[in-house]
PDB file of N, CA and C in Angstrom:
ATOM      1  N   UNK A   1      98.126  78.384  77.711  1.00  0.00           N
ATOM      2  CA  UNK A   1      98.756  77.079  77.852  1.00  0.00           C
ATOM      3  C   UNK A   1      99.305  76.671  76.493  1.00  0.00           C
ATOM      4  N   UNK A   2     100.202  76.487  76.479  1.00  0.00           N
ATOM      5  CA  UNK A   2     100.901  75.730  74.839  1.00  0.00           C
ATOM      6  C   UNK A   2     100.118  74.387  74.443  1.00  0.00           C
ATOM      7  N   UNK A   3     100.686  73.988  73.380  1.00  0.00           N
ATOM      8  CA  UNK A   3     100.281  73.233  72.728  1.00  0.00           C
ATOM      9  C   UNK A   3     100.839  71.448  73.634  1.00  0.00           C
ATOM     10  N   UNK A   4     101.994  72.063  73.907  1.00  0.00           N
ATOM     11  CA  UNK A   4     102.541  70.669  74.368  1.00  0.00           C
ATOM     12  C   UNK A   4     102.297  69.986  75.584  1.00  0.00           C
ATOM     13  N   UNK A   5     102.061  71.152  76.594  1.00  0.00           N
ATOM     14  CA  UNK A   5     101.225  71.256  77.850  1.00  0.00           C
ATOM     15  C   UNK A   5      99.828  70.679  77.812  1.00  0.00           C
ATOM     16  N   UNK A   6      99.215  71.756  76.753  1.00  0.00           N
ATOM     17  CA  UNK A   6      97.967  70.803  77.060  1.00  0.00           C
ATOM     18  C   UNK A   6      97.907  69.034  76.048  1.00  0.00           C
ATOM     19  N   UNK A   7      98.837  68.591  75.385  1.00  0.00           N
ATOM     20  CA  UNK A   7      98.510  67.626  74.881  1.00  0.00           C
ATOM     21  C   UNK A   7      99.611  66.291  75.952  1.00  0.00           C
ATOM     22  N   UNK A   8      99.975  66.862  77.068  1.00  0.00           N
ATOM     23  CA  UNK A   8     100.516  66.262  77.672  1.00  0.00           C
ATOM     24  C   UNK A   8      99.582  66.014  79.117  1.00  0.00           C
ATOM     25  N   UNK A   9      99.085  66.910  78.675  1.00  0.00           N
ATOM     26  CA  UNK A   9      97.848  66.889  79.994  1.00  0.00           C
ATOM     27  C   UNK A   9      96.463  66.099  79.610  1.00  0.00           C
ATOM     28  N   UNK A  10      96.499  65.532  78.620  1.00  0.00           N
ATOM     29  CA  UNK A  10      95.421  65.186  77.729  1.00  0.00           C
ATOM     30  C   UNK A  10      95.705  64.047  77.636  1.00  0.00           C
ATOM     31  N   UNK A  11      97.227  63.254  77.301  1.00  0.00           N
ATOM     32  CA  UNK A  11      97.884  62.147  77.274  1.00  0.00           C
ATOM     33  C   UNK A  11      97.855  61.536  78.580  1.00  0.00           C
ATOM     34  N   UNK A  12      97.841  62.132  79.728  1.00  0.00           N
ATOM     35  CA  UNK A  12      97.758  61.850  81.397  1.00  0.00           C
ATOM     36  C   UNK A  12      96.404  60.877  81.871  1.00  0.00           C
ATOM     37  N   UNK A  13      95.596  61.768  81.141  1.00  0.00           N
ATOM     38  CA  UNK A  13      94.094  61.610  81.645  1.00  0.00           C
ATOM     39  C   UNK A  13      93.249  60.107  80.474  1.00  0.00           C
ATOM     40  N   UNK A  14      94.487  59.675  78.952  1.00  0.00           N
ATOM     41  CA  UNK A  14      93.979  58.406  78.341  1.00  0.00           C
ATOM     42  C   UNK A  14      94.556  57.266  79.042  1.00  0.00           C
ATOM     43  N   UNK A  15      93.252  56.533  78.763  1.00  0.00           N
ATOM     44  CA  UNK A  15      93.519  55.173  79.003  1.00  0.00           C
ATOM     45  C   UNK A  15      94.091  54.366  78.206  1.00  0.00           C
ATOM     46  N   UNK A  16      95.088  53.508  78.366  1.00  0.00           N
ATOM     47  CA  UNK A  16      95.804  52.997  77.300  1.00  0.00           C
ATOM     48  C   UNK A  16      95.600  51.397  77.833  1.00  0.00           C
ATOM     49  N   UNK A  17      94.949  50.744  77.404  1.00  0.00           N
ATOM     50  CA  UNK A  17      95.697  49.443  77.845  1.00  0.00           C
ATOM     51  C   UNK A  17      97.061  48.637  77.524  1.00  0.00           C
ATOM     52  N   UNK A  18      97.327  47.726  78.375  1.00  0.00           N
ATOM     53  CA  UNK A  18      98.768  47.122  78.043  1.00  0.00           C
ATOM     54  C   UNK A  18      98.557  45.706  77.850  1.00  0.00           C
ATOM     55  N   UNK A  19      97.469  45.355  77.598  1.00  0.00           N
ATOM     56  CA  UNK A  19      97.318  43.946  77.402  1.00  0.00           C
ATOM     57  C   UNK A  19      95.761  44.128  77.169  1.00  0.00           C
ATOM     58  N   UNK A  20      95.119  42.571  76.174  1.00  0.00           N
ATOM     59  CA  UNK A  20      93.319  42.094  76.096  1.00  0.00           C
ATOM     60  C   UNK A  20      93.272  41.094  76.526  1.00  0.00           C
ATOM     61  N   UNK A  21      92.427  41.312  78.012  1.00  0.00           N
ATOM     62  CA  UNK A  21      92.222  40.279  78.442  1.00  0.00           C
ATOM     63  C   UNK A  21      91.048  39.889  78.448  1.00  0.00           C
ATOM     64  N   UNK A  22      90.181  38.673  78.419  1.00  0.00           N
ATOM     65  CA  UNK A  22      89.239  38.154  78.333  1.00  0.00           C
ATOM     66  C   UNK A  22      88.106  38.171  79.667  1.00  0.00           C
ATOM     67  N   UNK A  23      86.863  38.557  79.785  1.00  0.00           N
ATOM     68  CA  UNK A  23      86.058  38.447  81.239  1.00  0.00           C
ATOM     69  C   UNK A  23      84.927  37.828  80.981  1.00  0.00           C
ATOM     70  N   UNK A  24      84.708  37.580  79.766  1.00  0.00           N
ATOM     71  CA  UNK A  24      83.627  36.582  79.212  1.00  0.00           C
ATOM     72  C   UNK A  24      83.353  36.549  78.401  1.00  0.00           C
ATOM     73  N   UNK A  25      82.517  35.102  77.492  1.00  0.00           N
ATOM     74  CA  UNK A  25      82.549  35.019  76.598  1.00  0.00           C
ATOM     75  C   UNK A  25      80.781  34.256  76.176  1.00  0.00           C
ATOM     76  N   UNK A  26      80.471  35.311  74.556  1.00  0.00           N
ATOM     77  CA  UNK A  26      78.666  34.822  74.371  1.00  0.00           C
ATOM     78  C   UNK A  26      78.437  34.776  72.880  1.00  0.00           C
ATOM     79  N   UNK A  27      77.755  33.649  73.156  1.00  0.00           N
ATOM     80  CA  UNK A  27      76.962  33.105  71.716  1.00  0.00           C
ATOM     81  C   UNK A  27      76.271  33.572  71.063  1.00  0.00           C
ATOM     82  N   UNK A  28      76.008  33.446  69.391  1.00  0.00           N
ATOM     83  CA  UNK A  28      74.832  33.533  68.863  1.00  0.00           C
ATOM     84  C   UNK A  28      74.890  32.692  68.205  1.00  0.00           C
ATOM     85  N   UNK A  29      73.374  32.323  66.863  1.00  0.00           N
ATOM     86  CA  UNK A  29      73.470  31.112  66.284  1.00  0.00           C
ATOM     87  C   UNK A  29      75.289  31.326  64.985  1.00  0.00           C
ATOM     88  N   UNK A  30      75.532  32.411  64.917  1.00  0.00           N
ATOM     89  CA  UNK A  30      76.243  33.160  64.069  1.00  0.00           C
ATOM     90  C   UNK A  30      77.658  33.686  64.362  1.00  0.00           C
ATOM     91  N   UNK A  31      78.130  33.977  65.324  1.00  0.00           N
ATOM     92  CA  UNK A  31      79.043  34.905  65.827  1.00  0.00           C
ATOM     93  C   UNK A  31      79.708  34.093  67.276  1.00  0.00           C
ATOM     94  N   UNK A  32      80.442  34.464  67.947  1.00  0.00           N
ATOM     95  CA  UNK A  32      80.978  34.594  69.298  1.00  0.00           C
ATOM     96  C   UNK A  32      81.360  35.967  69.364  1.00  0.00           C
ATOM     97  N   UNK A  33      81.320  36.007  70.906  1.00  0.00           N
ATOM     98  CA  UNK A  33      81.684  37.506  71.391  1.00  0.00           C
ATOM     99  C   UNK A  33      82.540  37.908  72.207  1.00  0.00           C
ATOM    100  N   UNK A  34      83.819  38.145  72.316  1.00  0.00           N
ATOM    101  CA  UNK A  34      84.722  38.219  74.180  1.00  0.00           C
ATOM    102  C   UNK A  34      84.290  39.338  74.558  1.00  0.00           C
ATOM    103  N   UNK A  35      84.051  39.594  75.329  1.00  0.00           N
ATOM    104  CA  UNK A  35      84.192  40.896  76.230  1.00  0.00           C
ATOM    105  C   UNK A  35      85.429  40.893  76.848  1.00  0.00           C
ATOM    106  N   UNK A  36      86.457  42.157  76.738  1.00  0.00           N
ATOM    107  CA  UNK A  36      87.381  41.960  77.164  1.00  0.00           C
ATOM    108  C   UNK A  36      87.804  43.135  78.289  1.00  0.00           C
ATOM    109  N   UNK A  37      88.397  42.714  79.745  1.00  0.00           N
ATOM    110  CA  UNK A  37      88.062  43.970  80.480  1.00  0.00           C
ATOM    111  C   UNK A  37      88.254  45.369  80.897  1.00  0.00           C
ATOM    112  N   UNK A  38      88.828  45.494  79.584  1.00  0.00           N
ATOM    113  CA  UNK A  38      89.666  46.944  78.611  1.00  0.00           C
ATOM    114  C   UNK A  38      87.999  47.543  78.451  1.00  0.00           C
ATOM    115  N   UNK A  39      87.311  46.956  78.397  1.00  0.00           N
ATOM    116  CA  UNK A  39      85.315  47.518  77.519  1.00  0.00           C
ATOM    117  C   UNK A  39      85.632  46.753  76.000  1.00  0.00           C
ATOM    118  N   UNK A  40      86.246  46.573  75.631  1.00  0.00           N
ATOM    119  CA  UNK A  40      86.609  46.210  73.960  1.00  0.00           C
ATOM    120  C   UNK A  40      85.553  44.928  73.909  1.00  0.00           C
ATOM    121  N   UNK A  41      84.320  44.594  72.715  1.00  0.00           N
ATOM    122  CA  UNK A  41      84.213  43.031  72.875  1.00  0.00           C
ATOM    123  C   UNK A  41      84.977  42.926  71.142  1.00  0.00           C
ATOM    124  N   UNK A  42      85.497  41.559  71.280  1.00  0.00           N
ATOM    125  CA  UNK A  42      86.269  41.105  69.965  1.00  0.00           C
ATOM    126  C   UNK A  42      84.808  40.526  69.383  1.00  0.00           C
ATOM    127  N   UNK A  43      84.328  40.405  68.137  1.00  0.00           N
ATOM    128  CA  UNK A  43      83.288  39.473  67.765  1.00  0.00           C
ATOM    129  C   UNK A  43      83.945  38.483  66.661  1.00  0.00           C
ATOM    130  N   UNK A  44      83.511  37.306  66.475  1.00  0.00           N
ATOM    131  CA  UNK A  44      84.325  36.772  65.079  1.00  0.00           C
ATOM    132  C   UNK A  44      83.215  35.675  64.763  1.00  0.00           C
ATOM    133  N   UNK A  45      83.278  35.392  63.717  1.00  0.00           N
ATOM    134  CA  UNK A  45      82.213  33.921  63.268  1.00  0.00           C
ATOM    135  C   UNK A  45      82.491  33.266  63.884  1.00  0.00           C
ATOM    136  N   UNK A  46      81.630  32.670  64.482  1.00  0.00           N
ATOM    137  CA  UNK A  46      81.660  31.063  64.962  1.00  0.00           C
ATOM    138  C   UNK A  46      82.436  29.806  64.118  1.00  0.00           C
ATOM    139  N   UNK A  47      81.835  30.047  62.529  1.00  0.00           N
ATOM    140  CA  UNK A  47      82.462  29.024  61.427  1.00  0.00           C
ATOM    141  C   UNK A  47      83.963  28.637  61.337  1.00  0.00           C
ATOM    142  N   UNK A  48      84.959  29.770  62.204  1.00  0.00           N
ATOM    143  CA  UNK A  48      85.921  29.762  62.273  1.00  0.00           C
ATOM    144  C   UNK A  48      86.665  29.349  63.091  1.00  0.00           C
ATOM    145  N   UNK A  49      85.932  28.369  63.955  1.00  0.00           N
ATOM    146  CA  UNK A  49      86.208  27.515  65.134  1.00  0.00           C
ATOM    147  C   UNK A  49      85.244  26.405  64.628  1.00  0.00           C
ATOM    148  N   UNK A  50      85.304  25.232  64.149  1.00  0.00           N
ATOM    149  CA  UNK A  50      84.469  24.083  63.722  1.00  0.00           C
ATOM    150  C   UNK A  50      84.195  23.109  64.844  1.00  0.00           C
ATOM    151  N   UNK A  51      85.227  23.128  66.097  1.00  0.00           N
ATOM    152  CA  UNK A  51      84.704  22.714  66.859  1.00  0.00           C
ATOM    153  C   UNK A  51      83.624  23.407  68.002  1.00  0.00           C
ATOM    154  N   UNK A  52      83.877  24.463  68.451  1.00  0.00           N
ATOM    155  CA  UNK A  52      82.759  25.344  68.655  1.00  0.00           C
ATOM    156  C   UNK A  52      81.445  24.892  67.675  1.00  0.00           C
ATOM    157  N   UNK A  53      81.580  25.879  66.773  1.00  0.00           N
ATOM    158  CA  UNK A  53      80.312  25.853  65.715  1.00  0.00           C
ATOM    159  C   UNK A  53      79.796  24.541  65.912  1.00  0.00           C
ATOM    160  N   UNK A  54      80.223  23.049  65.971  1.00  0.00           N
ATOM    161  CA  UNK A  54      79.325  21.752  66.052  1.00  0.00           C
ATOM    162  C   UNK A  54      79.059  21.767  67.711  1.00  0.00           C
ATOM    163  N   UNK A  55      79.271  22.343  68.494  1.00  0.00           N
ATOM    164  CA  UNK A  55      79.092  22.494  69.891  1.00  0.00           C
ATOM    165  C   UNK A  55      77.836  22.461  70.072  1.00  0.00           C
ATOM    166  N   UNK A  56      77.216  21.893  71.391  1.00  0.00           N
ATOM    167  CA  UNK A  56      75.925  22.328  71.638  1.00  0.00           C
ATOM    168  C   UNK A  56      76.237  23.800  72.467  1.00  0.00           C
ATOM    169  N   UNK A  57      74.592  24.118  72.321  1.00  0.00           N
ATOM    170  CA  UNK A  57      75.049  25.344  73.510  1.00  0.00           C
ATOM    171  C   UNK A  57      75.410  25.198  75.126  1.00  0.00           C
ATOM    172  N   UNK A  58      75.294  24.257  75.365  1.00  0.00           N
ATOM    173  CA  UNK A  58      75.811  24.067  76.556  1.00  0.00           C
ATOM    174  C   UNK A  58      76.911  23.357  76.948  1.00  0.00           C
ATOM    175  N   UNK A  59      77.742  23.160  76.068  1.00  0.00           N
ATOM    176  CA  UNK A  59      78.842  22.666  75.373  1.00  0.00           C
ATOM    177  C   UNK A  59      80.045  24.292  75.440  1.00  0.00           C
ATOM    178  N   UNK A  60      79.190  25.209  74.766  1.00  0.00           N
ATOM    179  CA  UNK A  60      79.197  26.275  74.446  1.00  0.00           C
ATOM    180  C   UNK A  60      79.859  27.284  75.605  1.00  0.00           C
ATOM    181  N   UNK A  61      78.296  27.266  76.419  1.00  0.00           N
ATOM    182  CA  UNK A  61      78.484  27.660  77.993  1.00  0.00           C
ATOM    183  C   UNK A  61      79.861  27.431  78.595  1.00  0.00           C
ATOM    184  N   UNK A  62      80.556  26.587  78.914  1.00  0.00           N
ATOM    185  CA  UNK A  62      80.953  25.929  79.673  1.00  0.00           C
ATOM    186  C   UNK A  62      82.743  26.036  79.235  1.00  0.00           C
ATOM    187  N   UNK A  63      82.876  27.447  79.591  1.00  0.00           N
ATOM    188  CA  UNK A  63      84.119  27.790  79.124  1.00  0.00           C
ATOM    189  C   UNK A  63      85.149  28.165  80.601  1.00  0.00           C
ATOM    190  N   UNK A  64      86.180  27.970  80.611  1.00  0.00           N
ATOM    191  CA  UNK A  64      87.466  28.374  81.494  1.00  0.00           C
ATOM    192  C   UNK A  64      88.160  29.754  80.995  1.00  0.00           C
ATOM    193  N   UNK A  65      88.465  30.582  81.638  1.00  0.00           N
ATOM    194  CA  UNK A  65      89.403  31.790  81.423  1.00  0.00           C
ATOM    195  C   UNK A  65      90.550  31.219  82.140  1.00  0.00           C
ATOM    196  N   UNK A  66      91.712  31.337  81.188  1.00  0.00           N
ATOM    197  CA  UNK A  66      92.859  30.852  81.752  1.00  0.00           C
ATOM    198  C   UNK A  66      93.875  31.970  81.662  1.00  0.00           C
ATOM    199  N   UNK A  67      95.151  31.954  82.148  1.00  0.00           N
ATOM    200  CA  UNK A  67      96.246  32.939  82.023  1.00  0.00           C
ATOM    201  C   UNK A  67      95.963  34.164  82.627  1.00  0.00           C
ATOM    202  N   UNK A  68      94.995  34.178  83.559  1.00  0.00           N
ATOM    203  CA  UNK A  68      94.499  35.644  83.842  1.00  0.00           C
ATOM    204  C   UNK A  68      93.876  36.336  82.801  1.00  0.00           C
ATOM    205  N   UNK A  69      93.052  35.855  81.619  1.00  0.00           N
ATOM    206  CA  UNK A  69      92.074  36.541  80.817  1.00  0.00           C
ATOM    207  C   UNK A  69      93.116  35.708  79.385  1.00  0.00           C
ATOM    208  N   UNK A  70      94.573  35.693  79.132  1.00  0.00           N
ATOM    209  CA  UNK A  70      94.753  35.335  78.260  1.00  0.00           C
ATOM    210  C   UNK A  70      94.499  34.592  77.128  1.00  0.00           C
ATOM    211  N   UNK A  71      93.653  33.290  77.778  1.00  0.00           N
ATOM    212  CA  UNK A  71      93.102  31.920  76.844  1.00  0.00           C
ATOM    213  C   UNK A  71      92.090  31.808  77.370  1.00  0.00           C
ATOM    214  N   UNK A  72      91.147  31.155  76.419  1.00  0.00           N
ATOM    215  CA  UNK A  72      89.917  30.219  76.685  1.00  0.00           C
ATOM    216  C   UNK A  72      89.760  28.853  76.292  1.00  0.00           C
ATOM    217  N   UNK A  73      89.182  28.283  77.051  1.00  0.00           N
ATOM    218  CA  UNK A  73      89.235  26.910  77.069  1.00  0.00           C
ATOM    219  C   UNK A  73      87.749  26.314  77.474  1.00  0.00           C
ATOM    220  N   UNK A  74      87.542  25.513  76.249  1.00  0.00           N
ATOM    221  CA  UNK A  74      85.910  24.923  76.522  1.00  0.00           C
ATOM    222  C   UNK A  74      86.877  23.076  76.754  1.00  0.00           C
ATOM    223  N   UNK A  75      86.713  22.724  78.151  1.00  0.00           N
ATOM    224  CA  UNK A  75      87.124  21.124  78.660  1.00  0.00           C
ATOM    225  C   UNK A  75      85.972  20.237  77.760  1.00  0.00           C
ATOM    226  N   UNK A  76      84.503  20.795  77.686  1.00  0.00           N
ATOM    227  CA  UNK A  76      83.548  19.555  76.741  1.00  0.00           C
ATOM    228  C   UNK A  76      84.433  19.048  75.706  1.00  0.00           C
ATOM    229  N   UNK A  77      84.951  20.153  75.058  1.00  0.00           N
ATOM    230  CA  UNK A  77      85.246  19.757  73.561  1.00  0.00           C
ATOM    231  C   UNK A  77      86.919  20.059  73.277  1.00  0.00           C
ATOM    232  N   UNK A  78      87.652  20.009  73.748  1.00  0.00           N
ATOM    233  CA  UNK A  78      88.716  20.312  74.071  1.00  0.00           C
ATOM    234  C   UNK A  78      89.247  21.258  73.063  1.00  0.00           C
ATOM    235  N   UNK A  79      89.020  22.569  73.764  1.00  0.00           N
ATOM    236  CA  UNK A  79      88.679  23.338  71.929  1.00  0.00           C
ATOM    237  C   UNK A  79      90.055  24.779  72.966  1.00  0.00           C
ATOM    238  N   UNK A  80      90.979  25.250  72.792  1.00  0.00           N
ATOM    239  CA  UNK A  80      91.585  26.012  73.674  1.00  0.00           C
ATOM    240  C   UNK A  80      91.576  27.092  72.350  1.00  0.00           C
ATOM    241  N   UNK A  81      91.530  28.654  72.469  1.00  0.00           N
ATOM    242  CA  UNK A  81      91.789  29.768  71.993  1.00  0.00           C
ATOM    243  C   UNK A  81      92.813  31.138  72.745  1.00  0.00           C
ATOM    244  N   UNK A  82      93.568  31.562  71.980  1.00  0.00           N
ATOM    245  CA  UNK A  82      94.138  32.241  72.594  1.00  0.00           C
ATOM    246  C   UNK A  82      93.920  34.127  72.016  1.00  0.00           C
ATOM    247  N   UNK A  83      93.425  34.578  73.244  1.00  0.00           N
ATOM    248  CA  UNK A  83      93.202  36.193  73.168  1.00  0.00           C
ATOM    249  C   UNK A  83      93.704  36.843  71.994  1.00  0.00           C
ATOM    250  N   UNK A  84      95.264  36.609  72.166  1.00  0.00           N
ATOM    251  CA  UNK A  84      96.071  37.198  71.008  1.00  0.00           C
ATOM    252  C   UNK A  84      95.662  36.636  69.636  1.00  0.00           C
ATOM    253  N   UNK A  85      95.221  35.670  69.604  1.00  0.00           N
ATOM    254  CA  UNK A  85      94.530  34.581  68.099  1.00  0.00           C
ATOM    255  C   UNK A  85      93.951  35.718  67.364  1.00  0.00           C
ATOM    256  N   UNK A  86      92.705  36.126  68.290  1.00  0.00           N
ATOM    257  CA  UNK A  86      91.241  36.361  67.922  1.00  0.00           C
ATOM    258  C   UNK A  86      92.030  38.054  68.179  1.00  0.00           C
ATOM    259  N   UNK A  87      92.502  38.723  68.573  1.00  0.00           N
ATOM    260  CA  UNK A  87      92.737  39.688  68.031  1.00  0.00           C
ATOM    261  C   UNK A  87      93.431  40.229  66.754  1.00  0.00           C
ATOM    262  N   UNK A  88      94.584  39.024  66.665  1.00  0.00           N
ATOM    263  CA  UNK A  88      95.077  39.115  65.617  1.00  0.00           C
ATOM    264  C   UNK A  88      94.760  38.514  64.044  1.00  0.00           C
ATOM    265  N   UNK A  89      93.215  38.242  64.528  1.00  0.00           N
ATOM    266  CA  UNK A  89      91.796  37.849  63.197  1.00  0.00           C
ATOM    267  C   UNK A  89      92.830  35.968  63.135  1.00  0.00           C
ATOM    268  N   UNK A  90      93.353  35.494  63.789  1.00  0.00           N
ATOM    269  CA  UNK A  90      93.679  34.614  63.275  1.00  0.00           C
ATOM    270  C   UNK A  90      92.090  33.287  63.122  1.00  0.00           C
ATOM    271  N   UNK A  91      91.771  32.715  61.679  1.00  0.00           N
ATOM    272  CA  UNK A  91      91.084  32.390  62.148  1.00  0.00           C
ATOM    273  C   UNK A  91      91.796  30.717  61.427  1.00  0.00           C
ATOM    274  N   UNK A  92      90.135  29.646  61.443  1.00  0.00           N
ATOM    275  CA  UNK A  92      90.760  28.280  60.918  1.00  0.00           C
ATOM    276  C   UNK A  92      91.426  28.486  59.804  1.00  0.00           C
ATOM    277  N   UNK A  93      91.117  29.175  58.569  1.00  0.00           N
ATOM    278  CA  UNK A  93      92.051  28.776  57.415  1.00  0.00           C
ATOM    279  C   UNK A  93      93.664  28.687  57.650  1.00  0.00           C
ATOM    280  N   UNK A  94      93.702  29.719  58.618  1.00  0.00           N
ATOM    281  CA  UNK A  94      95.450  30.400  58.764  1.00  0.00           C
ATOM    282  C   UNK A  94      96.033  29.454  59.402  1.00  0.00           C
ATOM    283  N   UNK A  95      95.245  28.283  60.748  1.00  0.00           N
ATOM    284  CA  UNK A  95      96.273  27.558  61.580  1.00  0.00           C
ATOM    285  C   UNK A  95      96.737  26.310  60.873  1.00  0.00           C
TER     286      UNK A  95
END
């Protein structure tokens, strides 16, 4: 088998995604976590969302997936994030 054959046959069988979408999202006293339903989880400080971070945890909890995985949205605290943000490390200093 050549080289191009089998790396075309190899290219067939990866998974590529075409978008990160969001399927849930979890706390620590330290971090947040997306799970996104590619398997990927994004993690980022909490500190980098100030309204989060002063959140209670059940404040916390109490999140919306919007856009079909695109955004998240906590209604307690009117705090909205977008997928592409947090992949693209955007965090508070940058907005």
């Amino acid at each position: 088998m050549s080289t191009l054959a089998k790396n075309n046959r190899n290219a067939a069988r990866a998974y590529v995604p075409t978008s990160a979408l969001a399927k849930s999202v979890e706390f620590d006293d330290e971090m947040m976590r997306v799970h996104l339903t590619d398997g990927r989880i994004v993690s980022v400080p909490l500190i980098w969302f100030p309204l989060l971070s002063d959140a209670t945890p059940e404040q916390r909890a109490h999140y919306e997936i919007g856009g079909g995985g695109t955004s998240l949205h906590w209604p307690d605290i009117d705090e909205d994030i977008s997928v592409a943000g947090l992949m693209a490390g955007a965090d508070w200093q940058s907005m």
